[in-house]
C-alpha atoms as a PDB file:
ATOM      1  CA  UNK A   1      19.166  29.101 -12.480  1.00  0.00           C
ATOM      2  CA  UNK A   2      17.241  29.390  -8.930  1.00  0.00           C
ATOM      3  CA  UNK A   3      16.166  32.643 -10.612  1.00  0.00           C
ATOM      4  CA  UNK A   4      14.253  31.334 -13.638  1.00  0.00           C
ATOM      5  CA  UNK A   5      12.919  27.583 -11.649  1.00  0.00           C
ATOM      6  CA  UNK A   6      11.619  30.099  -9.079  1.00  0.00           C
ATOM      7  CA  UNK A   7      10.216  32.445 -11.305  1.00  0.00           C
ATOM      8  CA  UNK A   8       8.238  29.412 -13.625  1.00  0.00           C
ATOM      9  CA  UNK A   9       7.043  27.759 -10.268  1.00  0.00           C
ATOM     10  CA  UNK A  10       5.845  31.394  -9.055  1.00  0.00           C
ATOM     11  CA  UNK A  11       4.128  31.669 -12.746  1.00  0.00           C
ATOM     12  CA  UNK A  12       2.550  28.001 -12.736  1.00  0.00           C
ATOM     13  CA  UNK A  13       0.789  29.001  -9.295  1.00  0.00           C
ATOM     14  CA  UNK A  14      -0.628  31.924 -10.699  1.00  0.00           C
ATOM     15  CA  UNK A  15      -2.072  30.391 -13.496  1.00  0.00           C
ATOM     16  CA  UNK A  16      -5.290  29.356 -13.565  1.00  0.00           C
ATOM     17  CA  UNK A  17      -5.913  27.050 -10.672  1.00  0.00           C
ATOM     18  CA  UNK A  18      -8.621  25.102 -12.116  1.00  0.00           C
ATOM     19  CA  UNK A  19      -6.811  23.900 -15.322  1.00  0.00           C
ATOM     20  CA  UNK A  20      -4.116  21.647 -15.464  1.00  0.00           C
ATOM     21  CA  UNK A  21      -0.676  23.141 -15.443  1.00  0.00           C
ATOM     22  CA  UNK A  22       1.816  19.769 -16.345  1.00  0.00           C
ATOM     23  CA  UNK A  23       2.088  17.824 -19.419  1.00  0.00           C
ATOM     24  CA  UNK A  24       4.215  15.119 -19.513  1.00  0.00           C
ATOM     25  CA  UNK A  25       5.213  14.020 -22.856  1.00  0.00           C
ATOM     26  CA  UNK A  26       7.063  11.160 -24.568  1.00  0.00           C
ATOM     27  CA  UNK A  27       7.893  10.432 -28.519  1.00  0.00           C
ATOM     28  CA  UNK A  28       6.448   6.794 -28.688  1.00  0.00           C
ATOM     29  CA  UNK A  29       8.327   6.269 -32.130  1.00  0.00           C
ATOM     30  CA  UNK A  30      11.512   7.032 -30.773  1.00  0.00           C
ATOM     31  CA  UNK A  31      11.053   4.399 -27.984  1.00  0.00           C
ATOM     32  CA  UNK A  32      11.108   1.939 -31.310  1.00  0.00           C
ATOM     33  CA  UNK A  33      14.485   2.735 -31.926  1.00  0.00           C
ATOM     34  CA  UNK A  34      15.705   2.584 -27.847  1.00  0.00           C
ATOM     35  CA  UNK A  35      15.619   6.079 -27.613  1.00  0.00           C
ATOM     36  CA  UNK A  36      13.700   8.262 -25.071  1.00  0.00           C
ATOM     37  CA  UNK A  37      12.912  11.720 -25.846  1.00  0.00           C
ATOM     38  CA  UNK A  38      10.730  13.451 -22.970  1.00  0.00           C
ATOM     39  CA  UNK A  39       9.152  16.542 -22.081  1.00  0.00           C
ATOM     40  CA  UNK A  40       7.888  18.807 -19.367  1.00  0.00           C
ATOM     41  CA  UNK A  41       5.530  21.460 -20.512  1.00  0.00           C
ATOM     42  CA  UNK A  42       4.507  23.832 -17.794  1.00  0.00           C
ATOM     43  CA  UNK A  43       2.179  26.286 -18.056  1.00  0.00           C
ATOM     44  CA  UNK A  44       2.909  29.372 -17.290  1.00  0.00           C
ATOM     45  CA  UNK A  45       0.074  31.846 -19.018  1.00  0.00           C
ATOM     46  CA  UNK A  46      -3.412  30.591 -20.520  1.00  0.00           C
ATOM     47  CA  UNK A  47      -1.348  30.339 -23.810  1.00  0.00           C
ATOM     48  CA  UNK A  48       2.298  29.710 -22.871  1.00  0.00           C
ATOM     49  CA  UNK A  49       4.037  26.542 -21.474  1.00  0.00           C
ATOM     50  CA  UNK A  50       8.185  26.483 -21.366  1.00  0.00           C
ATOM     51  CA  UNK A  51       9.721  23.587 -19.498  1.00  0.00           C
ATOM     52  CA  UNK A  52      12.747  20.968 -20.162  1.00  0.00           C
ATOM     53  CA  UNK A  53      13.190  18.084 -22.382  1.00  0.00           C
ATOM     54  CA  UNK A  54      15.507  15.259 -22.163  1.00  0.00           C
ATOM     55  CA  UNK A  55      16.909  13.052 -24.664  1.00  0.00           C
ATOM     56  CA  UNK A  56      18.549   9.737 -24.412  1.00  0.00           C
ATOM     57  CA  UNK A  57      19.612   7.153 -26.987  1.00  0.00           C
ATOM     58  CA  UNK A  58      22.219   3.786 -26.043  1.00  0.00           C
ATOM     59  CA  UNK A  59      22.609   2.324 -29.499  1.00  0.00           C
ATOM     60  CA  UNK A  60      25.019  -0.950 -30.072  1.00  0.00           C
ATOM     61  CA  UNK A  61      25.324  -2.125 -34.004  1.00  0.00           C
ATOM     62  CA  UNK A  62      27.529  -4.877 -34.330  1.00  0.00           C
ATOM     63  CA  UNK A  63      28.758  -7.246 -37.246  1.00  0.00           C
ATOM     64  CA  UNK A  64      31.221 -10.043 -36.640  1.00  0.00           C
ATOM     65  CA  UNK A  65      31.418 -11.831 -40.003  1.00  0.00           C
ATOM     66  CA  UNK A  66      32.265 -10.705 -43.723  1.00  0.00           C
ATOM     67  CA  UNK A  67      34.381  -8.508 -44.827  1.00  0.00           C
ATOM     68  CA  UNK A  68      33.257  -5.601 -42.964  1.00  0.00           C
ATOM     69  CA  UNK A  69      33.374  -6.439 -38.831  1.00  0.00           C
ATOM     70  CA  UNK A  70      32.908  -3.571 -36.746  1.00  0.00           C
ATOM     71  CA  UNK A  71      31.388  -3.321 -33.235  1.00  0.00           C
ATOM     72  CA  UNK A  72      29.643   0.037 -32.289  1.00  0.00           C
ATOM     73  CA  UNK A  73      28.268   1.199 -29.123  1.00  0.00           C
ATOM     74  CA  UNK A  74      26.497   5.007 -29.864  1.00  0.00           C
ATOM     75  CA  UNK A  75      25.507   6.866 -26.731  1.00  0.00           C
ATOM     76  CA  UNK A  76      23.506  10.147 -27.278  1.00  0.00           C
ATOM     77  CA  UNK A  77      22.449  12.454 -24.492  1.00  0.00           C
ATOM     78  CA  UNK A  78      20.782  16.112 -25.107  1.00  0.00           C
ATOM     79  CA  UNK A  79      18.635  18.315 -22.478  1.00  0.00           C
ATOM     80  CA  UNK A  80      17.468  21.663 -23.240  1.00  0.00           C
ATOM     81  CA  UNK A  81      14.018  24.122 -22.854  1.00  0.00           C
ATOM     82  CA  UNK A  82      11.195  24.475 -25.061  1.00  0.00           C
ATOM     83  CA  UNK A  83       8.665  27.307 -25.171  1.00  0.00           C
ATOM     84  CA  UNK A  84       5.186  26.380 -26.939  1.00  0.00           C
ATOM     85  CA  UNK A  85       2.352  28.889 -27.427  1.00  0.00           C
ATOM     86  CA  UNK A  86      -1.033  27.425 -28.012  1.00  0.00           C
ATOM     87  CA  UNK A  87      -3.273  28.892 -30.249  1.00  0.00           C
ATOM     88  CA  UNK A  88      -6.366  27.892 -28.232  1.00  0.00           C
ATOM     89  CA  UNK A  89      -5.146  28.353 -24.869  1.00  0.00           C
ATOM     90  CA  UNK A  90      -2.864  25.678 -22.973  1.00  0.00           C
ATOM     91  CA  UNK A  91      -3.903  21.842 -23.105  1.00  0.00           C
ATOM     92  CA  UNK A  92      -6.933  22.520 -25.592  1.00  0.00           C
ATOM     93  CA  UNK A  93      -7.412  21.120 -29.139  1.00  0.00           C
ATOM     94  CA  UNK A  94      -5.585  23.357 -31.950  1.00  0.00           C
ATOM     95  CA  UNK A  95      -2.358  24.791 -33.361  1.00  0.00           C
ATOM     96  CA  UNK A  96       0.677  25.242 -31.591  1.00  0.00           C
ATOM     97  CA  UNK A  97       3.874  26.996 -32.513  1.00  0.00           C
ATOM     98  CA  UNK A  98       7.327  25.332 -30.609  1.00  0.00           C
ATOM     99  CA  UNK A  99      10.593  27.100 -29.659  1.00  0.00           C
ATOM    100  CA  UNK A 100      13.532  25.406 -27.894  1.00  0.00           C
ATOM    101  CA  UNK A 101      16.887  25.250 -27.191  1.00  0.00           C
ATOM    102  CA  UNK A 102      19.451  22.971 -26.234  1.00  0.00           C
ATOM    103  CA  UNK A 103      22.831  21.304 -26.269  1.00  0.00           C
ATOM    104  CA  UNK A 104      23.626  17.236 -27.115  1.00  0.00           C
ATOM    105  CA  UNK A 105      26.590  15.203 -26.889  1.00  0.00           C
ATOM    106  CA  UNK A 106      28.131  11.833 -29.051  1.00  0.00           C
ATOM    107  CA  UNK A 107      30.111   8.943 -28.192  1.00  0.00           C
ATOM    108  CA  UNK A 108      31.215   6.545 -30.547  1.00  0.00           C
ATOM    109  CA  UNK A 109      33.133   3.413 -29.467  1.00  0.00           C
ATOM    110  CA  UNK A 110      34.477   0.828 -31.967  1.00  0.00           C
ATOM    111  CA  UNK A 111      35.368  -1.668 -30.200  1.00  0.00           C
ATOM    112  CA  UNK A 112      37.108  -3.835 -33.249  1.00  0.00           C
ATOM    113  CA  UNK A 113      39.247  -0.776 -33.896  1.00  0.00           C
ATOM    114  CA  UNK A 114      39.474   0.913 -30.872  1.00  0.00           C
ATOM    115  CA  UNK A 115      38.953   4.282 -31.741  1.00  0.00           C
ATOM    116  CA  UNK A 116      36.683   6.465 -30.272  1.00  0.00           C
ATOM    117  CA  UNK A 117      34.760   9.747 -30.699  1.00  0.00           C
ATOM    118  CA  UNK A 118      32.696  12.319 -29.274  1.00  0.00           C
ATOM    119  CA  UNK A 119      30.891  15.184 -30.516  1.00  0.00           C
ATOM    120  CA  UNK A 120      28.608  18.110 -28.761  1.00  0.00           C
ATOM    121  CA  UNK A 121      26.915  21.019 -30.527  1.00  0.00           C
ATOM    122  CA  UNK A 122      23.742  23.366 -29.120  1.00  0.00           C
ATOM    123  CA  UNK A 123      21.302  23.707 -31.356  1.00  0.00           C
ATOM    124  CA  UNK A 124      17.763  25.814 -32.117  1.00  0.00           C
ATOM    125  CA  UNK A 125      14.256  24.133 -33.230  1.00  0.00           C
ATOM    126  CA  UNK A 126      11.186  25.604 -34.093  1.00  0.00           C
ATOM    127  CA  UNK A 127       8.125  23.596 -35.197  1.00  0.00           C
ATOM    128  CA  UNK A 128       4.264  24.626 -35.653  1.00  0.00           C
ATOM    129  CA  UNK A 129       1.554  21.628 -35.090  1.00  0.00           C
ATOM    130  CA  UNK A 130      -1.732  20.719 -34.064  1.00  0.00           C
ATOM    131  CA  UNK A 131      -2.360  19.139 -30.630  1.00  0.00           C
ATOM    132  CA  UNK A 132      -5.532  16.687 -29.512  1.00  0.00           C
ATOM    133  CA  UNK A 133      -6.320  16.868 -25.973  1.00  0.00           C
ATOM    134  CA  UNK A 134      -8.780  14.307 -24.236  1.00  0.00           C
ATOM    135  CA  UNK A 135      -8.950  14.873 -20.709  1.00  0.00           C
ATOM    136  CA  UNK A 136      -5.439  14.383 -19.241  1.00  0.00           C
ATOM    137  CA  UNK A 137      -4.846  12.042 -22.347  1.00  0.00           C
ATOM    138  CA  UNK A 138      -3.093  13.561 -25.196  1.00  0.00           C
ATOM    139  CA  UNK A 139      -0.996  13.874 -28.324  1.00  0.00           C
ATOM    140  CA  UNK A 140       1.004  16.366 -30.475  1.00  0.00           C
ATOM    141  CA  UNK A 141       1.778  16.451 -34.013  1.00  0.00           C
ATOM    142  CA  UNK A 142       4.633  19.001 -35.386  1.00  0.00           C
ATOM    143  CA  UNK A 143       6.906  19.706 -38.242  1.00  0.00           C
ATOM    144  CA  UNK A 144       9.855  22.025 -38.382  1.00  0.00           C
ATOM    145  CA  UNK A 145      13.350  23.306 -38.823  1.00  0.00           C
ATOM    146  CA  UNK A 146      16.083  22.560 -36.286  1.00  0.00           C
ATOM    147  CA  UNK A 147      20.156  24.058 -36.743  1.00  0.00           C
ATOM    148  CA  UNK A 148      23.097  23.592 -35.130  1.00  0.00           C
ATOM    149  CA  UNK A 149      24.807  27.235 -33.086  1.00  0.00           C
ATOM    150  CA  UNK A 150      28.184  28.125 -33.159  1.00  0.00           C
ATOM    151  CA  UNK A 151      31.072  25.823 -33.233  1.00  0.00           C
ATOM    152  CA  UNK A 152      30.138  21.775 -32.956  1.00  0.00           C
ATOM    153  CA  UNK A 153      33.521  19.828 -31.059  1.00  0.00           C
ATOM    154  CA  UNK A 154      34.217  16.663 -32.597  1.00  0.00           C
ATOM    155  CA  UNK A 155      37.302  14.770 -30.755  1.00  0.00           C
ATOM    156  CA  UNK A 156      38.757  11.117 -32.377  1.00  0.00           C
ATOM    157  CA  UNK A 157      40.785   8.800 -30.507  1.00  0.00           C
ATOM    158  CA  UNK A 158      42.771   6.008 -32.426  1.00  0.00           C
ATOM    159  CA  UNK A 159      43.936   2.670 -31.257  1.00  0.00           C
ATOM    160  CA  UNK A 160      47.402   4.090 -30.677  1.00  0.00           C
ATOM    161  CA  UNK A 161      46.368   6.582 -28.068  1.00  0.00           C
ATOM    162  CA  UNK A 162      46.494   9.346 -30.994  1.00  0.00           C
ATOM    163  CA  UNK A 163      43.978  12.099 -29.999  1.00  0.00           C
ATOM    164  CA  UNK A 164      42.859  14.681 -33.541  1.00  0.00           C
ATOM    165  CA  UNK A 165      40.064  17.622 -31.997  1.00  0.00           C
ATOM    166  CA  UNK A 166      38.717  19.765 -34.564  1.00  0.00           C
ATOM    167  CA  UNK A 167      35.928  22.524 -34.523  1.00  0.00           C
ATOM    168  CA  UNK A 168      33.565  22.696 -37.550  1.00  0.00           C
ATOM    169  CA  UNK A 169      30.884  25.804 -37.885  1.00  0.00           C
ATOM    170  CA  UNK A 170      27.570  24.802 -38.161  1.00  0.00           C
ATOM    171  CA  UNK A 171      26.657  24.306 -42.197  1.00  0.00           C
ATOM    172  CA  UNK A 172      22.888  23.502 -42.738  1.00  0.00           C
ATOM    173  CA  UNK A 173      19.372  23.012 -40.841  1.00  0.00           C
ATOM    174  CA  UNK A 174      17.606  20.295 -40.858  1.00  0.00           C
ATOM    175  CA  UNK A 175      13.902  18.817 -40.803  1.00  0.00           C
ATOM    176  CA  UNK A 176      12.294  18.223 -37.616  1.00  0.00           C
ATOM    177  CA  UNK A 177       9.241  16.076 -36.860  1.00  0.00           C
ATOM    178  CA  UNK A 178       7.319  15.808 -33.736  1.00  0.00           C
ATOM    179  CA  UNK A 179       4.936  13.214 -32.435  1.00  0.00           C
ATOM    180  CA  UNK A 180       4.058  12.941 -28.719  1.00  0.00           C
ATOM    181  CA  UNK A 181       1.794  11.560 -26.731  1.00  0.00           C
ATOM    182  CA  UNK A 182       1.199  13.021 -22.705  1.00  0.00           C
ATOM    183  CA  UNK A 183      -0.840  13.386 -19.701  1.00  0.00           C
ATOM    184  CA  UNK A 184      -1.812  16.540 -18.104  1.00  0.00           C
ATOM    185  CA  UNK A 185      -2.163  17.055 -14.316  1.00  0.00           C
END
């Protein structure tokens, strides 16, 4: 790990020293929803950025009349790395193609019931967009695929203590949208 942080650091100062090498980036839509997805691009060539992204997501759904009560608190956590390669060089208007990687973890907690859950998988994304750059302002527009790796862990709890772990192989990919807006520096 020292290896690869020292060897992007070493990169980013070798990169052009009059353009910006950060952008931090954030999905505003998400942040609807109280979830925070963010990014660190960094660039490490005039058409190459790779850096981490974080995701966060503290959910509570809750119904305590009718004939359906249940009382949910959803906690979702993910971190991985993305590589993007810029069509127009780093942090300029135009195309973009988006690689990352990563793993993310589940809880469930129903309170009514008391059963719990938790779930973790690593996944693979790849998108292709278009990104608007105004000064250090910016914003980023993708679509995608993304698809769980190997073997996804899904452990259930029940209320009497009653613990059921199962492994299920990945089955299907998915659709992935992007929207970001960031700041270069």
């Amino acid at each position: 790990m020292k290896k690869i942080l020292f060897s992007i650091i070493l990169a980013s100062a070798l990169h052009s020293q009059a353009a910006d090498t950060f952008n931090f980036r954030f999905s505003p839509i998400l942040l609807l929803v109280g979830a925070a997805a963010v990014n660190l691009d960094i660039a490490v060539t005039d058409s190459i950025t790779v850096g981490p992204q974080l995701f966060l997501w503290n959910l509570n759904l809750k119904q305590t009349s009718g004939a359906s009560q249940y009382d949910y608190k959803i906690k979702a956590t993910g971190f991985g790395a993305r590589l993007n390669w810029f069509s127009n060089k780093v942090y300029n208007d135009g195309m973009y193609l988006g690689a990352s990687v990563g793993t993310s973890s589940v809880t469930i907690d129903e309170k009514t019931t008391s059963t719990t859950g938790e779930g973790s998988s690593t996944s693979i994304a790849g998108l292709v967009g278009y990104g608007w750059f105004w000064n250090s302002f910016n914003q980023m527009l993708g679509a995608g695929f993304s698809s769980s790796t190997g073997d996804t862990k899904i452990k259930i709890k029940d209320s009497n203590g009653v613990t059921t772990d199962e492994v299920t192989s990945p089955s299907a990919a998915s659709f992935a949208l992007e929207y970001s807006l960031g700041w270069t520096f």
